[in-house]
N, C-alpha and C. Protein backbone atom coordinates (compact mmCIF):
# COMPACT_ATOMS: atom_id res chain seq x y z
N UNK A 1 -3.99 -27.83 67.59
CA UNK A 1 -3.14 -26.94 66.83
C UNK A 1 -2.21 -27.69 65.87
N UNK A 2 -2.00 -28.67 66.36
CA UNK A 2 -1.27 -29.66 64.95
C UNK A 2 -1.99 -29.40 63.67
N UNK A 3 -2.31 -29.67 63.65
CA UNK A 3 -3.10 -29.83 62.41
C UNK A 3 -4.14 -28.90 62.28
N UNK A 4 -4.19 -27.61 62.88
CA UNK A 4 -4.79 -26.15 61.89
C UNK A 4 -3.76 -25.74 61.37
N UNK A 5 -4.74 -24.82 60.14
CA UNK A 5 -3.57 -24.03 59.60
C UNK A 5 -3.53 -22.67 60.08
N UNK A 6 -2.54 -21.88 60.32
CA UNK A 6 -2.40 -20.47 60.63
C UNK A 6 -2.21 -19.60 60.02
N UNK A 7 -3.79 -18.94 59.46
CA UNK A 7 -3.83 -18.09 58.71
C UNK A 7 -3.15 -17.20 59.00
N UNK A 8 -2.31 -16.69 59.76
CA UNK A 8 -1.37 -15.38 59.90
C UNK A 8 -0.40 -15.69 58.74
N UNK A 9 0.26 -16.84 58.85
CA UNK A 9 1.01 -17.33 57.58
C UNK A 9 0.76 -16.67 56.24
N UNK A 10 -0.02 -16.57 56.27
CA UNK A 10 -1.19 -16.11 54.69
C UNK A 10 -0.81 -14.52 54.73
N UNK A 11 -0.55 -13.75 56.08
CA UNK A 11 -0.97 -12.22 56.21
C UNK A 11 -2.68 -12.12 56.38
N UNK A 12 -3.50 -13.28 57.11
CA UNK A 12 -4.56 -12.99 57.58
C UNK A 12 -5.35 -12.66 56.35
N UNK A 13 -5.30 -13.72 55.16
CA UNK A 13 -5.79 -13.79 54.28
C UNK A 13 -6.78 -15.19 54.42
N UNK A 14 -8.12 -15.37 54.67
CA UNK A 14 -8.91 -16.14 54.79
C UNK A 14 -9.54 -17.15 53.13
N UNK A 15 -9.21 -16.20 52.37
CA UNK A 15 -9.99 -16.77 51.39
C UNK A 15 -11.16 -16.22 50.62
N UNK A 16 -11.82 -16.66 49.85
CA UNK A 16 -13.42 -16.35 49.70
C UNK A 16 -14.39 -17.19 50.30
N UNK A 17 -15.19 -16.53 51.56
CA UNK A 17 -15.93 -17.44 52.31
C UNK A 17 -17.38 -16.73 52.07
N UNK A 18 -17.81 -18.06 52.61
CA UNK A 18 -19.77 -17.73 52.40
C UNK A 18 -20.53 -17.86 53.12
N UNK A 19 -21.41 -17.79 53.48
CA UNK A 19 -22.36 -17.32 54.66
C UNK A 19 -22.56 -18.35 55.50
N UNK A 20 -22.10 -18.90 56.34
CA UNK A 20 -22.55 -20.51 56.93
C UNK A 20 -21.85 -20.84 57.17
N UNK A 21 -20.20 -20.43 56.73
CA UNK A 21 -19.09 -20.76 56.82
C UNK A 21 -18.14 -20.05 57.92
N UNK A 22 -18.76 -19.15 59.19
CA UNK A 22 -18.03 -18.44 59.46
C UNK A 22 -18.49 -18.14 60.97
N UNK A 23 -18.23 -18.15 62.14
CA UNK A 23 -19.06 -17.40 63.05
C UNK A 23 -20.16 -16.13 62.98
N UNK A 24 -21.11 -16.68 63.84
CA UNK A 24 -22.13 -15.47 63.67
C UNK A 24 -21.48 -14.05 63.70
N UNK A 25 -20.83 -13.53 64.78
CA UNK A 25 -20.72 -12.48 64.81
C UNK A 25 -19.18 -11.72 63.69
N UNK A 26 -18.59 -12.56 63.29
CA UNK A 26 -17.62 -12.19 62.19
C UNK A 26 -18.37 -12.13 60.53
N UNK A 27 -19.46 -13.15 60.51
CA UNK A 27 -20.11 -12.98 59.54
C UNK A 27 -20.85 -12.15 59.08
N UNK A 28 -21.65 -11.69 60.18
CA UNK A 28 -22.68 -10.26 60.26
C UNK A 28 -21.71 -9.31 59.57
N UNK A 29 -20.59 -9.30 60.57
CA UNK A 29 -19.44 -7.83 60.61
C UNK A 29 -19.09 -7.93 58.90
N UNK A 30 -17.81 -9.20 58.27
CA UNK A 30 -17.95 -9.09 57.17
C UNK A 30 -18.85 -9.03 56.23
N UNK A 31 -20.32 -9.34 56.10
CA UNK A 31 -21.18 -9.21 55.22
C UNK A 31 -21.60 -7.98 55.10
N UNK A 32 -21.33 -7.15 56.12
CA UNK A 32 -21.73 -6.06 56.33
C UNK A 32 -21.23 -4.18 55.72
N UNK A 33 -19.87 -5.03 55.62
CA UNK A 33 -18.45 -3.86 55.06
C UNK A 33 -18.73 -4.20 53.42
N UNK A 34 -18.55 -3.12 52.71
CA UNK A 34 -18.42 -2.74 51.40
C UNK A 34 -16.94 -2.89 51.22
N UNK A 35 -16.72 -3.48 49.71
CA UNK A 35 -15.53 -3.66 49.27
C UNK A 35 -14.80 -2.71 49.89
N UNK A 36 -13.00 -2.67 50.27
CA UNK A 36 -12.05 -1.55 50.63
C UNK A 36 -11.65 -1.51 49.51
N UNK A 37 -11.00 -0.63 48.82
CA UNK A 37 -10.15 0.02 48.06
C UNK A 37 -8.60 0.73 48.77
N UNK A 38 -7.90 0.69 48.39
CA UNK A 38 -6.45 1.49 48.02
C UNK A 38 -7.27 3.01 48.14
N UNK A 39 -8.23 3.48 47.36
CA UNK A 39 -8.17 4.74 47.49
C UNK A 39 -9.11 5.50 48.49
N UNK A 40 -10.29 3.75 49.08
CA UNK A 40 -10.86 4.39 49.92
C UNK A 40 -11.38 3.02 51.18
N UNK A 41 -10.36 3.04 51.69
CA UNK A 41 -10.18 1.74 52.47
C UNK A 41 -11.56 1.62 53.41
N UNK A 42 -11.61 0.65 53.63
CA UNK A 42 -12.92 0.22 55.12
C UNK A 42 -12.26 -1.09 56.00
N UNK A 43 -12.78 -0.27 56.88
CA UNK A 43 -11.76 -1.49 57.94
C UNK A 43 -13.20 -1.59 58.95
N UNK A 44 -12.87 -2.61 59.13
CA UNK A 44 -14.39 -2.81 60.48
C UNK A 44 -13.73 -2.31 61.78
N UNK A 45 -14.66 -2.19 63.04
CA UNK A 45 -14.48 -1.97 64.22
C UNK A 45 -14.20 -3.41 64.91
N UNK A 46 -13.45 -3.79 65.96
CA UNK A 46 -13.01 -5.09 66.14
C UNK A 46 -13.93 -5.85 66.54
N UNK A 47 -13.97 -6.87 66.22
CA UNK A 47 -15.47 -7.85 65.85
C UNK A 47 -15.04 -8.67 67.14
N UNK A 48 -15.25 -9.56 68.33
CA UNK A 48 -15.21 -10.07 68.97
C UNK A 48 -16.02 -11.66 68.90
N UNK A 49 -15.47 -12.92 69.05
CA UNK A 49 -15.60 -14.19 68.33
C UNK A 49 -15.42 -14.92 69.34
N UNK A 50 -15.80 -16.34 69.77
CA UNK A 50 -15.06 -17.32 70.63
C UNK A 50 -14.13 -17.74 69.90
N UNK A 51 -13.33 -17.20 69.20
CA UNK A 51 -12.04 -17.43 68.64
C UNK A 51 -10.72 -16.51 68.95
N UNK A 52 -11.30 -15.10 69.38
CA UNK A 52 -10.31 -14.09 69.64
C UNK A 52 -11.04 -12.74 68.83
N UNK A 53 -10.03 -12.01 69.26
CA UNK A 53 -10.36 -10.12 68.48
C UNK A 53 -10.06 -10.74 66.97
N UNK A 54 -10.97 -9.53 65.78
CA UNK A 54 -10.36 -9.28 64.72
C UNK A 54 -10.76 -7.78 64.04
N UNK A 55 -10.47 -7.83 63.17
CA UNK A 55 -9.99 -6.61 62.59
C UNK A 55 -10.66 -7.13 60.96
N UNK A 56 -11.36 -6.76 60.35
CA UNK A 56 -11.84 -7.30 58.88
C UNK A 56 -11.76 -6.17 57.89
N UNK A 57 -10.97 -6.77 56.65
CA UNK A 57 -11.10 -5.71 55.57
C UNK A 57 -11.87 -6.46 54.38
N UNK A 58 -12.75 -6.22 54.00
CA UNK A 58 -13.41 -7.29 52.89
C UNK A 58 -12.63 -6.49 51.25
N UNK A 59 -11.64 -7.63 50.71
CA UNK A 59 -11.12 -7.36 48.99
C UNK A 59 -11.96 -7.55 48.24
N UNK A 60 -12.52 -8.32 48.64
CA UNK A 60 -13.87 -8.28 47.13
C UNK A 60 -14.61 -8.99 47.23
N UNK A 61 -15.84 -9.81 46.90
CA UNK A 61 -17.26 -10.40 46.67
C UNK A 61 -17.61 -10.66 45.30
N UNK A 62 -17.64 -11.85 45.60
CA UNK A 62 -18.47 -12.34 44.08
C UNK A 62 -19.60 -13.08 43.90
């Protein structure tokens, strides 16, 4: 833990990540969700990881 960083810091902002880069089962989940919007949000169902619970909203894809 020294030396990770804690993305909560961020507000659980990861970045733009890519396929290879991520646990299997968080990767499936995010690759899987369509952009959210403000007017029509998508939130995943909680994805379960050998890292802990999460919660994924995908902002955008490029």
């Amino acid at each position: 833990r020294t030396y990770s960083e804690d993305k909560a810091r961020h507000g659980g902002d990861l970045g733009w990540m890519t396929r290879g880069s991520m646990v299997g089962e968080f990767q499936d989940a995010a690759f899987a969700l369509p952009v959210s919007t403000l007017a029509k949000p998508v939130i995943s169902p909680i994805v379960k990881t050998k890292h802990g619970y999460h919660i994924i909203i995908v902002e955008g894809k490029k």
